[in-house]
N, C-alpha and C. Protein backbone atom coordinates (compact mmCIF):
# COMPACT_ATOMS: atom_id res chain seq x y z
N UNK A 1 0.85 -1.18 0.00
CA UNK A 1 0.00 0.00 0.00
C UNK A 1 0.89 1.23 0.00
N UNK A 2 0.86 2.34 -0.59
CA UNK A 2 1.26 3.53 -0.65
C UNK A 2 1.09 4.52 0.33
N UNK A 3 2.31 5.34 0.50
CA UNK A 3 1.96 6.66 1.62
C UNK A 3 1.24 7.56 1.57
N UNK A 4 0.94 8.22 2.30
CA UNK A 4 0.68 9.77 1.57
C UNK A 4 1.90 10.90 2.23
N UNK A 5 2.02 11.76 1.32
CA UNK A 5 2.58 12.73 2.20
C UNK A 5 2.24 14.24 2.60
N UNK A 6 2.48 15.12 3.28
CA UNK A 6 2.41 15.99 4.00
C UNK A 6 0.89 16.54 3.53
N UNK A 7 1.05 16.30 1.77
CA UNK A 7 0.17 17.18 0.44
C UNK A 7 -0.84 16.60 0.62
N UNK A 8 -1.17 14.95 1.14
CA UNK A 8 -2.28 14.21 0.88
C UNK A 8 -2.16 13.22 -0.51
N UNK A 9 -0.96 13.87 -1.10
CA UNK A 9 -0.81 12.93 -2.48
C UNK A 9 -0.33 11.59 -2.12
N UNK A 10 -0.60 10.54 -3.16
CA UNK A 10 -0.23 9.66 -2.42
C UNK A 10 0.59 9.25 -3.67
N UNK A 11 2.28 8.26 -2.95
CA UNK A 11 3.25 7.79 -3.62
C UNK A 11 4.06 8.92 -3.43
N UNK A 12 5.12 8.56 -4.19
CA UNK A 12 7.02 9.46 -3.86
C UNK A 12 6.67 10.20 -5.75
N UNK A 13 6.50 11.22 -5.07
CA UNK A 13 6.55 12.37 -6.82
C UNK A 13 8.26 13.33 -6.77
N UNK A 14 9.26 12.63 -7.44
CA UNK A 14 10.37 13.51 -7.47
C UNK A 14 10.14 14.86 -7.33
N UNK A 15 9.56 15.14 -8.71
CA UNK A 15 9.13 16.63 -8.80
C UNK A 15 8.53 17.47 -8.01
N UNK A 16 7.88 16.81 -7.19
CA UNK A 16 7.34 17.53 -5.82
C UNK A 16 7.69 18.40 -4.83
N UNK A 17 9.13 17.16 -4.78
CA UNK A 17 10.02 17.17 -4.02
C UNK A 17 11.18 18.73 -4.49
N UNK A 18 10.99 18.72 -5.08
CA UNK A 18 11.59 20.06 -5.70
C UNK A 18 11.79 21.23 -4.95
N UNK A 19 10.59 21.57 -4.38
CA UNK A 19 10.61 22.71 -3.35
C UNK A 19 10.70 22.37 -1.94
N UNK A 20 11.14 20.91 -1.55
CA UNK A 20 10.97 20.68 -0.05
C UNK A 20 12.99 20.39 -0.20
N UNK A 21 13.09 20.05 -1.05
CA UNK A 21 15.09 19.90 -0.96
C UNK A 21 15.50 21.08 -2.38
N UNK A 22 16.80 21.28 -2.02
CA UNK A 22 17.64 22.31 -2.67
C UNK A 22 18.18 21.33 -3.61
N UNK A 23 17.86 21.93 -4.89
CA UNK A 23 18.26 21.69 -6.10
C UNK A 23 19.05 22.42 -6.49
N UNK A 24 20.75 22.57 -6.94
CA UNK A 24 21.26 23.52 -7.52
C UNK A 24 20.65 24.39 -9.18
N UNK A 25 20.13 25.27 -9.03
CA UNK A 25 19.96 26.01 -10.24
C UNK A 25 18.37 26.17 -10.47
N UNK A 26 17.94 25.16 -9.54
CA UNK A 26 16.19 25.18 -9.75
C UNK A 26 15.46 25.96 -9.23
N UNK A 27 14.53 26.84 -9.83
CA UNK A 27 13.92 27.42 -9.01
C UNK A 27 12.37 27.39 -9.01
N UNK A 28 11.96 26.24 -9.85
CA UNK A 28 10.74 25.72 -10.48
C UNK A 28 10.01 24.59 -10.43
N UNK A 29 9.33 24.02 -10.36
CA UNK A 29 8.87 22.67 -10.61
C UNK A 29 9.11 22.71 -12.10
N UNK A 30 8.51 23.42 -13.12
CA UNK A 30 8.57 23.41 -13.98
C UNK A 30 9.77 23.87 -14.73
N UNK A 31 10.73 24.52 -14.15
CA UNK A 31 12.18 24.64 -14.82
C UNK A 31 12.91 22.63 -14.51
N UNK A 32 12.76 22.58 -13.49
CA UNK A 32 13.43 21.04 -13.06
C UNK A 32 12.49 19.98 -13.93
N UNK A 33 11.11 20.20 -14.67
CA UNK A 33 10.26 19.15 -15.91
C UNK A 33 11.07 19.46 -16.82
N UNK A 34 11.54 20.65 -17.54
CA UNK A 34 12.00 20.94 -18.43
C UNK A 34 13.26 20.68 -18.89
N UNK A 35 14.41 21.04 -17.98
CA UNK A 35 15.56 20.68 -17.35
C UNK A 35 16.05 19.09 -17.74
N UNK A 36 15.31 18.34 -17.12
CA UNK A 36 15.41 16.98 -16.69
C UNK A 36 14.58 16.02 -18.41
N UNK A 37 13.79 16.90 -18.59
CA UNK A 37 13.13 16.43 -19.98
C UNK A 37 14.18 16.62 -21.16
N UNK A 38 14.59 17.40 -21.15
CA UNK A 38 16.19 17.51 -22.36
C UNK A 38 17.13 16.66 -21.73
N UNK A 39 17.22 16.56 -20.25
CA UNK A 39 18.35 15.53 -19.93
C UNK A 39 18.49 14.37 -20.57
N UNK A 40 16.88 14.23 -20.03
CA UNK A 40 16.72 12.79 -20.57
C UNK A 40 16.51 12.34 -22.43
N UNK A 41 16.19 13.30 -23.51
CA UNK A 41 16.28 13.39 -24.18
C UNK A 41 17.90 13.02 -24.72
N UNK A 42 18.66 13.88 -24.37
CA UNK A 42 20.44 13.76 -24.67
C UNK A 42 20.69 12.07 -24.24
N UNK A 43 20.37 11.27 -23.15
CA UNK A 43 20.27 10.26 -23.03
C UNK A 43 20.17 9.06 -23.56
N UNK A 44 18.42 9.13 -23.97
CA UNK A 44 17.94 8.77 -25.22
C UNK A 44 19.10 8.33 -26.57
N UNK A 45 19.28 9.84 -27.24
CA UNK A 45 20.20 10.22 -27.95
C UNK A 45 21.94 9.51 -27.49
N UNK A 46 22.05 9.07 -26.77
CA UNK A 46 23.42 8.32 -26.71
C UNK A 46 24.32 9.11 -25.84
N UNK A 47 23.76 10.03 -25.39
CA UNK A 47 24.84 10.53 -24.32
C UNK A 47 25.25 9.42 -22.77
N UNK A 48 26.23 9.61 -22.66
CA UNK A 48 26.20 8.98 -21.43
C UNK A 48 26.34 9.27 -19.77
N UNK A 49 25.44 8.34 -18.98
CA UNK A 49 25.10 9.11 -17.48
C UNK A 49 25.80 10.03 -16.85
N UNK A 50 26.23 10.52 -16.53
CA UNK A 50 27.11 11.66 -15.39
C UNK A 50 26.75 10.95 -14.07
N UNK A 51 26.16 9.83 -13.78
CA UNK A 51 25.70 9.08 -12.92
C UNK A 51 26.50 7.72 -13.08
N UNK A 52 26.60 6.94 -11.75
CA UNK A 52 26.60 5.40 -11.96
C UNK A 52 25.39 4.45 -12.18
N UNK A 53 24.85 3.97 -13.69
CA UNK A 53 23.32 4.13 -13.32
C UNK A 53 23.57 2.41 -13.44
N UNK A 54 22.20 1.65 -12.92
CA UNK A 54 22.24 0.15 -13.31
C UNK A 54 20.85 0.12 -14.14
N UNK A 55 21.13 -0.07 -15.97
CA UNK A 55 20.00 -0.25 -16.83
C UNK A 55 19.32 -1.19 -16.10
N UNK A 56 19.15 -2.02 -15.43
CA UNK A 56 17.91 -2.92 -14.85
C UNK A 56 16.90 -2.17 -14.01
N UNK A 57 17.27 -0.79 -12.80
CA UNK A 57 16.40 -0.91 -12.32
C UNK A 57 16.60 1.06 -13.17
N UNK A 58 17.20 1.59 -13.60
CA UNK A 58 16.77 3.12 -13.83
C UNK A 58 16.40 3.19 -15.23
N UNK A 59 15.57 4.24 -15.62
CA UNK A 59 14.87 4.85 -16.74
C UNK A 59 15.91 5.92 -17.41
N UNK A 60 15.59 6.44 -18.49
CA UNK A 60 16.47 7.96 -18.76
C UNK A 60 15.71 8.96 -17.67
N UNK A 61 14.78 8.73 -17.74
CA UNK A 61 14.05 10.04 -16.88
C UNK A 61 14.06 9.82 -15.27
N UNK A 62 14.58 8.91 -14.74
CA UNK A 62 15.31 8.64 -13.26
C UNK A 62 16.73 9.06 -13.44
N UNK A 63 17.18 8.87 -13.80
CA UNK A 63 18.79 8.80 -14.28
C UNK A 63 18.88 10.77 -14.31
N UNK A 64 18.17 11.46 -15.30
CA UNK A 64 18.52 12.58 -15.81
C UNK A 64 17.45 13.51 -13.74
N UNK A 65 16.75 12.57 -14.07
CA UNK A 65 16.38 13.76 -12.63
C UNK A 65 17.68 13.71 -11.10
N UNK A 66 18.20 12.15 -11.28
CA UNK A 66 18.92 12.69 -10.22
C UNK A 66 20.29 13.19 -10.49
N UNK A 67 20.37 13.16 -11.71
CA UNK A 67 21.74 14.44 -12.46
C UNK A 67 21.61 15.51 -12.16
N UNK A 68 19.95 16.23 -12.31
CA UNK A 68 19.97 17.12 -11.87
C UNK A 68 19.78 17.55 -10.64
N UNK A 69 19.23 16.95 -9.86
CA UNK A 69 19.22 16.68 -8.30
C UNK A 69 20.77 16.92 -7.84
N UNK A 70 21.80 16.22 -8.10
CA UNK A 70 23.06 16.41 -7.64
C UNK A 70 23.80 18.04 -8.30
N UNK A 71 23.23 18.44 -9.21
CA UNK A 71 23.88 19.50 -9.90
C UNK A 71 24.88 19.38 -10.84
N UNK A 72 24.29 17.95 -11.27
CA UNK A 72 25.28 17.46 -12.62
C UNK A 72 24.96 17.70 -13.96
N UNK A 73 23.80 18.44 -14.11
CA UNK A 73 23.44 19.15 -15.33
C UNK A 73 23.63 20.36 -15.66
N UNK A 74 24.44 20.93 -16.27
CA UNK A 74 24.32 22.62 -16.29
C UNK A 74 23.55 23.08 -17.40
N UNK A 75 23.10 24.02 -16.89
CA UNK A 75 22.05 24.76 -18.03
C UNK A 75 22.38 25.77 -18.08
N UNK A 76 21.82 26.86 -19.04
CA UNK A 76 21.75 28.25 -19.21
C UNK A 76 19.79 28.63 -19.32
N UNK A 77 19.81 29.66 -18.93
CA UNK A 77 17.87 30.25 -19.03
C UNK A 77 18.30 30.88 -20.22
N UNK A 78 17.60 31.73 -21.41
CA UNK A 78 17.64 32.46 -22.15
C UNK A 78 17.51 34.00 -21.32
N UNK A 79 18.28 34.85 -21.94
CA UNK A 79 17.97 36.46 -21.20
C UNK A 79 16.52 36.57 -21.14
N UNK A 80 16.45 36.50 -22.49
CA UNK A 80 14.59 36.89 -23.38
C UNK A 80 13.47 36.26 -22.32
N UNK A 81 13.87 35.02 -22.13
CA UNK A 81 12.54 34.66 -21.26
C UNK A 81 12.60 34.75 -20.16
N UNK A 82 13.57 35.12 -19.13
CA UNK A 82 13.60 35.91 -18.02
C UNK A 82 13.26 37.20 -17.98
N UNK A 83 13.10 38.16 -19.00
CA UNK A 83 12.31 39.33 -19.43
C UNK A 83 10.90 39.11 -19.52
N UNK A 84 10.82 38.20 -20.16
CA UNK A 84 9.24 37.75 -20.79
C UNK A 84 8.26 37.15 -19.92
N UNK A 85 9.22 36.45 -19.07
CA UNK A 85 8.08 35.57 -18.32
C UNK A 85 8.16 33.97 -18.62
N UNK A 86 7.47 33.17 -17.83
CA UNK A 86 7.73 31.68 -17.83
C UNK A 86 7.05 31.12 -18.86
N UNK A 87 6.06 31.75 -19.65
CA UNK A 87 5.31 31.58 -21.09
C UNK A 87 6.26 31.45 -22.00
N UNK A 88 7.12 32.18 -22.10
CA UNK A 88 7.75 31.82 -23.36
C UNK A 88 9.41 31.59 -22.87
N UNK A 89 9.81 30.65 -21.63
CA UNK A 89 10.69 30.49 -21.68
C UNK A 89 11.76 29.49 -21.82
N UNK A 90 12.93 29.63 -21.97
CA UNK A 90 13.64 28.76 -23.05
C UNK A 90 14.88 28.25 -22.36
N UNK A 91 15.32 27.07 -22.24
CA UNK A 91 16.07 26.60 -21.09
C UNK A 91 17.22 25.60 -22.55
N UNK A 92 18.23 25.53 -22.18
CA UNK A 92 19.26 25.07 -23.04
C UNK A 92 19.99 24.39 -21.65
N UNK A 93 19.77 22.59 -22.05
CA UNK A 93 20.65 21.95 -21.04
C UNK A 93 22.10 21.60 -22.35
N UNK A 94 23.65 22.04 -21.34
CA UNK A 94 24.96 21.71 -22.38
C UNK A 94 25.34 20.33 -21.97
């Protein structure tokens, strides 16, 4: 059977978790979806972990969230969408 936590949600939501632990560079739920969604993309694509990962029990999208969790992903924001607002903004993981 599953937990709940503090929220009433029930089960372990990484992303949740976002604003209850310090993420280097995050300041979003939705910058750390975004973030972690190109991680895992480059992944996909043949890059390899910045992690020690074991293909049996991790995903790309486990793997790339706790890259970024540790602060093993660097990104840049665009100027423009820090002007603009979170509507049109544009996140480049290197």
């Amino acid at each position: 059977m599953s937990e709940t936590d503090k929220t009433g949600r029930v089960g372990s939501n990484q992303a949740a978790d976002a604003n209850d632990a310090e993420w280097p560079g995050i300041d979003s739920r939705y910058r750390l979806i975004v973030v972690a969604a190109l991680r895992s993309k480059q992944l996909l694509n043949g890059s390899l972990p910045r992690i020690e990962d074991d293909p049996r029990r991790h995903r790309n999208t486990s793997i790339a969230l706790e890259e970024v969790k540790r602060g093993l992903v660097p990104f840049t924001i665009d100027d423009q969408a820090q002007q603009n607002g979170a509507d049109k903004e544009q996140n480049s993981v290197e």
